[in-house]
Protein backbone atom coordinates (compact mmCIF):
# COMPACT_ATOMS: atom_id res chain seq x y z
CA UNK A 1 -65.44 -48.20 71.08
CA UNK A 2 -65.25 -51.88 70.67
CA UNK A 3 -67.09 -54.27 73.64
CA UNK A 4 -65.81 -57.19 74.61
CA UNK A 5 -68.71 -59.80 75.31
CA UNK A 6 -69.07 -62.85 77.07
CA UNK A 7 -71.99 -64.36 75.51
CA UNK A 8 -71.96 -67.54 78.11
CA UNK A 9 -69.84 -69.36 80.32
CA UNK A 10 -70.54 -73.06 78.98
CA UNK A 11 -67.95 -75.08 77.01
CA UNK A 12 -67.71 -77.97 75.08
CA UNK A 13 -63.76 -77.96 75.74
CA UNK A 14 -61.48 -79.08 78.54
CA UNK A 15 -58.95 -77.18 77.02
CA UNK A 16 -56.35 -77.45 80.51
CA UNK A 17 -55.10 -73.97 80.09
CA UNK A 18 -58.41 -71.90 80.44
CA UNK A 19 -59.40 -70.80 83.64
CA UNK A 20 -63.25 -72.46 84.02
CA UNK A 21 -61.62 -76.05 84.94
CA UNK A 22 -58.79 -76.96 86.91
CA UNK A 23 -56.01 -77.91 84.28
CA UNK A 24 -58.30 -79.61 82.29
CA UNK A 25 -60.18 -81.92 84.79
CA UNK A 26 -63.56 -81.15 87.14
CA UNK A 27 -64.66 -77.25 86.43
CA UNK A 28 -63.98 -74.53 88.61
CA UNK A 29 -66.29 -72.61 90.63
CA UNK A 30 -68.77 -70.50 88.86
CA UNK A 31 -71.89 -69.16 87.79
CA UNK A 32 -72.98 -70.83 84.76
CA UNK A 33 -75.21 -68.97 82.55
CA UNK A 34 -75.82 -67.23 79.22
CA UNK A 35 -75.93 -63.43 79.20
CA UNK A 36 -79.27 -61.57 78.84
CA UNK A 37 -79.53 -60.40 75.13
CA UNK A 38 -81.77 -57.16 77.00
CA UNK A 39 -78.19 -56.24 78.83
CA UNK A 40 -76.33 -56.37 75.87
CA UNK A 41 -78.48 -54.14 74.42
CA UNK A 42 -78.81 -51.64 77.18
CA UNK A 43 -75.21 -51.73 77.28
CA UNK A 44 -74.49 -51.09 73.70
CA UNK A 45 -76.53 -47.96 73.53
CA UNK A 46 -75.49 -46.93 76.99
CA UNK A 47 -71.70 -46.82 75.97
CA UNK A 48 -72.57 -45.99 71.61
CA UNK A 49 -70.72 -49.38 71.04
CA UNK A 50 -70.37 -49.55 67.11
CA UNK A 51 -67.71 -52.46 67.74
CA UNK A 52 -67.67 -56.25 69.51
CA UNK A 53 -65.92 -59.28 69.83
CA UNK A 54 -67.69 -62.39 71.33
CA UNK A 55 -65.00 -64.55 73.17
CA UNK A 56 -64.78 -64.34 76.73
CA UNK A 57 -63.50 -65.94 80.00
CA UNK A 58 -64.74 -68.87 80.47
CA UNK A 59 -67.36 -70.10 78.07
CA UNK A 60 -67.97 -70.72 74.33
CA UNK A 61 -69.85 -68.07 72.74
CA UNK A 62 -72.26 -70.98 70.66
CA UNK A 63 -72.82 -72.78 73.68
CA UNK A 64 -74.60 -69.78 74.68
CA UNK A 65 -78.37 -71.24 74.44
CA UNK A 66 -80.17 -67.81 73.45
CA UNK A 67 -77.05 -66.93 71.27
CA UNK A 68 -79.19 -66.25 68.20
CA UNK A 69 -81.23 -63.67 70.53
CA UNK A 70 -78.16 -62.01 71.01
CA UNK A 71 -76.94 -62.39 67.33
CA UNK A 72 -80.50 -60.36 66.89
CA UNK A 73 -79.09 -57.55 69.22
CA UNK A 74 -76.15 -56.80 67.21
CA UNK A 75 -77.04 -57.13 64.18
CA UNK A 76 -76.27 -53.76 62.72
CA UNK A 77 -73.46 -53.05 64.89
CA UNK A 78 -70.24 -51.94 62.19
CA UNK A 79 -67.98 -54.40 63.17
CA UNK A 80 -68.41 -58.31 64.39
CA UNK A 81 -66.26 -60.63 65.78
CA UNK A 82 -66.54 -64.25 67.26
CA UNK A 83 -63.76 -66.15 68.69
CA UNK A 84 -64.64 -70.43 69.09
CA UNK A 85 -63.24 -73.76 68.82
CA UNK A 86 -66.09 -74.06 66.12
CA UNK A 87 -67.06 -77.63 67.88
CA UNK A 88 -70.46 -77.09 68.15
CA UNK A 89 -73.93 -76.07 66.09
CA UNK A 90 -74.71 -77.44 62.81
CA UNK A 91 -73.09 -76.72 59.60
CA UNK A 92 -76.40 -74.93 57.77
CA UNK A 93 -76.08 -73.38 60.69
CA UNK A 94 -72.66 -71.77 60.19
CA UNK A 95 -73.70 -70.94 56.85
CA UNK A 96 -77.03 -68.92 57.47
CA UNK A 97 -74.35 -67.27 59.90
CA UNK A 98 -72.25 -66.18 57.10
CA UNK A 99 -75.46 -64.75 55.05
CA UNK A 100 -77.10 -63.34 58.04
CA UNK A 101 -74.26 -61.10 59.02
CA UNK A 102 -72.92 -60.41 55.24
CA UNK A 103 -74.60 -56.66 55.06
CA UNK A 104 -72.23 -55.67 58.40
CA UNK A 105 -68.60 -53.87 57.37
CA UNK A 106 -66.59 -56.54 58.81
CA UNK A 107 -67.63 -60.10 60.11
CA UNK A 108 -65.17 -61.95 61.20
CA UNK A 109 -65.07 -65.95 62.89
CA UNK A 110 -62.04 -66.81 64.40
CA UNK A 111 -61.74 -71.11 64.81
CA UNK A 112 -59.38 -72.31 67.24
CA UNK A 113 -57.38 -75.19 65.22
CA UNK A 114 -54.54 -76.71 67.48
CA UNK A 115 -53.30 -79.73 64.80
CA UNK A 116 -55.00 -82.01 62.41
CA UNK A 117 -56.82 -85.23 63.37
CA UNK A 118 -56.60 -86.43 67.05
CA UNK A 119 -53.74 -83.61 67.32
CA UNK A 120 -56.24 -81.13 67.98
CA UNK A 121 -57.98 -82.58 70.57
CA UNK A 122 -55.22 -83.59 72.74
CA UNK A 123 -55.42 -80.06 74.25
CA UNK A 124 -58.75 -78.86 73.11
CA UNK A 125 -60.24 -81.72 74.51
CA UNK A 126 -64.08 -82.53 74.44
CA UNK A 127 -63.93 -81.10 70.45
CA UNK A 128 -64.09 -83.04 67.14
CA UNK A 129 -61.83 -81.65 64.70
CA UNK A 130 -64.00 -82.87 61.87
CA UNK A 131 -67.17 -81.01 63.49
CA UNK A 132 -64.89 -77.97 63.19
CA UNK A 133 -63.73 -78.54 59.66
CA UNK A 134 -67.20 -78.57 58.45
CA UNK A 135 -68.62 -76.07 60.18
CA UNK A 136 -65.71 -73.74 59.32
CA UNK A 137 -65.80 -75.07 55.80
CA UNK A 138 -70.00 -74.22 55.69
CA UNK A 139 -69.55 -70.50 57.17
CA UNK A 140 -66.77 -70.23 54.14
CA UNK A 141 -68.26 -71.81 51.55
CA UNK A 142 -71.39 -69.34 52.01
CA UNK A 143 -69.16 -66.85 51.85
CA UNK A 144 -67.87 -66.44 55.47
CA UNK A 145 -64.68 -64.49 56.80
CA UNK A 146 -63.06 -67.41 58.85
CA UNK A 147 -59.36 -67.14 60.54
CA UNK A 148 -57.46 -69.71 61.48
CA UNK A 149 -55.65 -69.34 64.97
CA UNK A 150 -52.99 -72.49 66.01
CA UNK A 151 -51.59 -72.77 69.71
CA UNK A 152 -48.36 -74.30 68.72
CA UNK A 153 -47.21 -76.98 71.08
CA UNK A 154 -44.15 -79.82 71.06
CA UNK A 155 -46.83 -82.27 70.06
CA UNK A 156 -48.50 -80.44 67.03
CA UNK A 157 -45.81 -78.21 65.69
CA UNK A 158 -44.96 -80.98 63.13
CA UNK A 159 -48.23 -80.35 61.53
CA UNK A 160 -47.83 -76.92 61.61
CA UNK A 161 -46.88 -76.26 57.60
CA UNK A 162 -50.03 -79.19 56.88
CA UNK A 163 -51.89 -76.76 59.21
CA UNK A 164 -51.02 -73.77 56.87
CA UNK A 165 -51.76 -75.47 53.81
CA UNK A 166 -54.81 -76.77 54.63
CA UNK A 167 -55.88 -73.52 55.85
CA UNK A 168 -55.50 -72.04 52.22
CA UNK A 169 -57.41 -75.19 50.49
CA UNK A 170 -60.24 -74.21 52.73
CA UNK A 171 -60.04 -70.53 52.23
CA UNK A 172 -59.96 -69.30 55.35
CA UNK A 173 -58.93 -65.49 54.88
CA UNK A 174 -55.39 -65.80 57.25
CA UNK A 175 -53.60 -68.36 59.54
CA UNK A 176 -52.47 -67.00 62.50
CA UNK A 177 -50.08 -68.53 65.41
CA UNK A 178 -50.71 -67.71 69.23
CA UNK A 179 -47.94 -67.82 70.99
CA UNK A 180 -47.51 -68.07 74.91
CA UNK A 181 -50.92 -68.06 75.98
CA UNK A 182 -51.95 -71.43 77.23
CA UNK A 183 -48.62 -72.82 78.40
CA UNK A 184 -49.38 -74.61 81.98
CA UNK A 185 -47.08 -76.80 84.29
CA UNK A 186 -50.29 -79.17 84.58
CA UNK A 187 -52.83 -80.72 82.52
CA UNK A 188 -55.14 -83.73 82.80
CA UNK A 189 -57.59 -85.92 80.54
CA UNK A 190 -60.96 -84.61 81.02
CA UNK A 191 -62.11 -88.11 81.47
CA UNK A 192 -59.68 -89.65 83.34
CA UNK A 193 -57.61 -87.31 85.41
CA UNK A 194 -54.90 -89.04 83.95
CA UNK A 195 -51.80 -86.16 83.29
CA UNK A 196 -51.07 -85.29 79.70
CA UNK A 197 -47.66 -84.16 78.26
CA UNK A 198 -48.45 -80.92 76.84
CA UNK A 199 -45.41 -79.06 76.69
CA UNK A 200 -44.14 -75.79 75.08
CA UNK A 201 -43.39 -75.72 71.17
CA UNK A 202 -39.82 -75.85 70.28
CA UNK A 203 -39.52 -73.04 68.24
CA UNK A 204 -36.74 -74.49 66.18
CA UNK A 205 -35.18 -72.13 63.50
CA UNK A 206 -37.00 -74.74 61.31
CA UNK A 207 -39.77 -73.10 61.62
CA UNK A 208 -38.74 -69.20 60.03
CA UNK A 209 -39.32 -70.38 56.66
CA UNK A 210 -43.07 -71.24 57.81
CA UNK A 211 -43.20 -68.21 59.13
CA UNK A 212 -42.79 -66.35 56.17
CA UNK A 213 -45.58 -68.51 54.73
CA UNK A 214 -48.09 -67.34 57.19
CA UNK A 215 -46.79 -64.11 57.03
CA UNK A 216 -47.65 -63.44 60.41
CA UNK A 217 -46.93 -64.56 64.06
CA UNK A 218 -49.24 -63.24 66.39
CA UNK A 219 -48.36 -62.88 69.99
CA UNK A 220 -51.79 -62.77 72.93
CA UNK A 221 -51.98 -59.36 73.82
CA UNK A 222 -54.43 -57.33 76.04
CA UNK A 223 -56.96 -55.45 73.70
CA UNK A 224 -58.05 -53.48 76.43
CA UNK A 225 -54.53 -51.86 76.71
CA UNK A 226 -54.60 -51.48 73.40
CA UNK A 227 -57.85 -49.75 72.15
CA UNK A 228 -60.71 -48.62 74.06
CA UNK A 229 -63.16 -50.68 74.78
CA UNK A 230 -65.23 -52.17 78.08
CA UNK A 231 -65.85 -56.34 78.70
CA UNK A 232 -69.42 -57.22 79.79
CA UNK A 233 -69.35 -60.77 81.17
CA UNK A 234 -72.27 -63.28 80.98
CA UNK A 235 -73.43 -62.15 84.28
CA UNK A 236 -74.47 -59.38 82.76
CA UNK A 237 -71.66 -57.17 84.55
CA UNK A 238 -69.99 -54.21 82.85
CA UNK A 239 -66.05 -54.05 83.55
CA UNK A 240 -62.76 -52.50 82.77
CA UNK A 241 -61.30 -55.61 80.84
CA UNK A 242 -62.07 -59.35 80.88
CA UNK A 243 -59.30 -59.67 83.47
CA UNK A 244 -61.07 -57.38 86.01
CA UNK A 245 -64.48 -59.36 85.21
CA UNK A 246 -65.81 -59.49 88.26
CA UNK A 247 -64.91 -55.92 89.62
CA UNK A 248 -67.76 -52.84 88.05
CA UNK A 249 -66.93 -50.30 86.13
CA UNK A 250 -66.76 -47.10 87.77
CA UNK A 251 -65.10 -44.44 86.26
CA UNK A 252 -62.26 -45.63 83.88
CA UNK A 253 -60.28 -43.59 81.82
CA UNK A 254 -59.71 -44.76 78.42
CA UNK A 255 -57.37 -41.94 76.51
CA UNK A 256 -58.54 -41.25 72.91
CA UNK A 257 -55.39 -41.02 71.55
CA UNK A 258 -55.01 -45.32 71.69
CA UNK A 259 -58.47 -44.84 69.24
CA UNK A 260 -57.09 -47.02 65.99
CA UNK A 261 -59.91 -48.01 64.13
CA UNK A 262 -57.81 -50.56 61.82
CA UNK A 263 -56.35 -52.41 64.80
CA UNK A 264 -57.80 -55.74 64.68
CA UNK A 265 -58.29 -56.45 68.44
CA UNK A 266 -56.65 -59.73 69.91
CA UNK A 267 -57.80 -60.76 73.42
CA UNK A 268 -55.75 -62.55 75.77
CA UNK A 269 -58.20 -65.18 76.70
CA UNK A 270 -59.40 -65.96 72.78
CA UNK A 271 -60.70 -68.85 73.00
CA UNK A 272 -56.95 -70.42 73.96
């Protein structure tokens, strides 16, 4: 069973499409706080979790400030994922990351990469995208499974075969699109309030033979529909799905016969 974890819900971003800020400017209401590494673990024995993805709602997973603690919790699970805009820590730290977990069956780091330059941070704003190319180029370099996910939007879908190429230079393992996930009728400068033109992508037939390139175009989906697995949020609470993160788990059923143990989860939130 995989588990879904919220590690915290602080952010670098202001990405205006996620849920913790209001379209990009002033944050929502919420409880802001990094889970308790002691929950995670009860939870992951309590429910034989041999599976997790770090993402979330709201937050970050490394601005999570005891995220190490909780790296310490899972370190012999089977299967790791984390899901980040790869804006913050060091680079030696992203590549003791890649040695610490390189025993594990499958680590995986998935960097959220929206353009290159001052592209990226038009929507993920708050980020640098050269702090993000070195850290992802660190975990790599010391020998890292990194995947590149790209929003595509009307202002960086020009960069979108650069994007791809620079993606294999690097050596990130795949490039992956995300497709009709953060898409909002309103978004504002973090700073400023001022509104930003962040529009849909065009998806000109232009764009097919790029496809083909990256092999793959992956659409948000709901892993929780789709394998089974529980979210536990950084309040410590243990839910249904990341949707539902703020109703308990009581008694869910979750029909064996959706068990797929090569299905790569995709969450809908993702760090989009």
């Amino acid at each position: 069973m995989w588990l879904h974890v919220e590690p915290t819900s602080r952010c670098n971003a202001w990405c205006p499409g996620c849920a913790r800020n209001n379209f990009g400017y002033g944050l929502s209401k919420f409880i802001i706080q990094d889970l308790d590494p002691n929950i995670l673990k009860t939870t992951i024995k309590q429910f034989n979790i041999s599976r997790i993805q770090m993402c979330g709602n709201l937050g970050d997973p490394c601005a999570a400030k005891n995220l190490d603690d909780q790296l310490d919790v899972v370190k012999d699970i089977e299967r790791l994922q984390i899901h980040t805009n790869g804006g913050l820590r060091k680079p030696s730290w992203w590549a003791a990351l890649a040695k610490r977990f390189n025993h594990i069956k499958q680590f995986d780091v998935y960097f959220a990469l929206d353009g290159i330059g001052d592209t990226h941070s038009y929507y993920r704003q708050g980020t640098s995208y050269d702090r993000v190319i070195e850290n992802a180029q660190a975990f790599i370099d010391a020998g890292g499974s990194a995947f590149w996910q790209f929003i595509p939007f009307a202002h960086n879908e020009h960069q979108i075969e650069d994007c791809i190429k620079l993606s294999q230079k690097m050596g990130f393992k795949k490039f992956e699109f995300i497709r009709n996930a953060r898409y909002k009728d309103k978004a504002y400068n973090y700073r400023t309030g001022e509104e930003l033109d962040i529009k849909p992508w065009s998806q000109d037939k232009r764009f097919n033979r790029i496809y083909k390139i990256a092999k793959h175009v992956e659409e948000k989906n709901c892993m929780h529909l789709s394998i089974p697995s529980i979210f536990l949020s950084s309040t410590g609470l243990v839910t249904a799905c990341c949707h539902m993160f703020d109703t308990p788990l009581k008694d869910v059923d979750i029909p064996n016969e959706f068990s797929n143990n090569n299905y790569r989860p995709v969450c809908i939130r993702s760090c989009g």
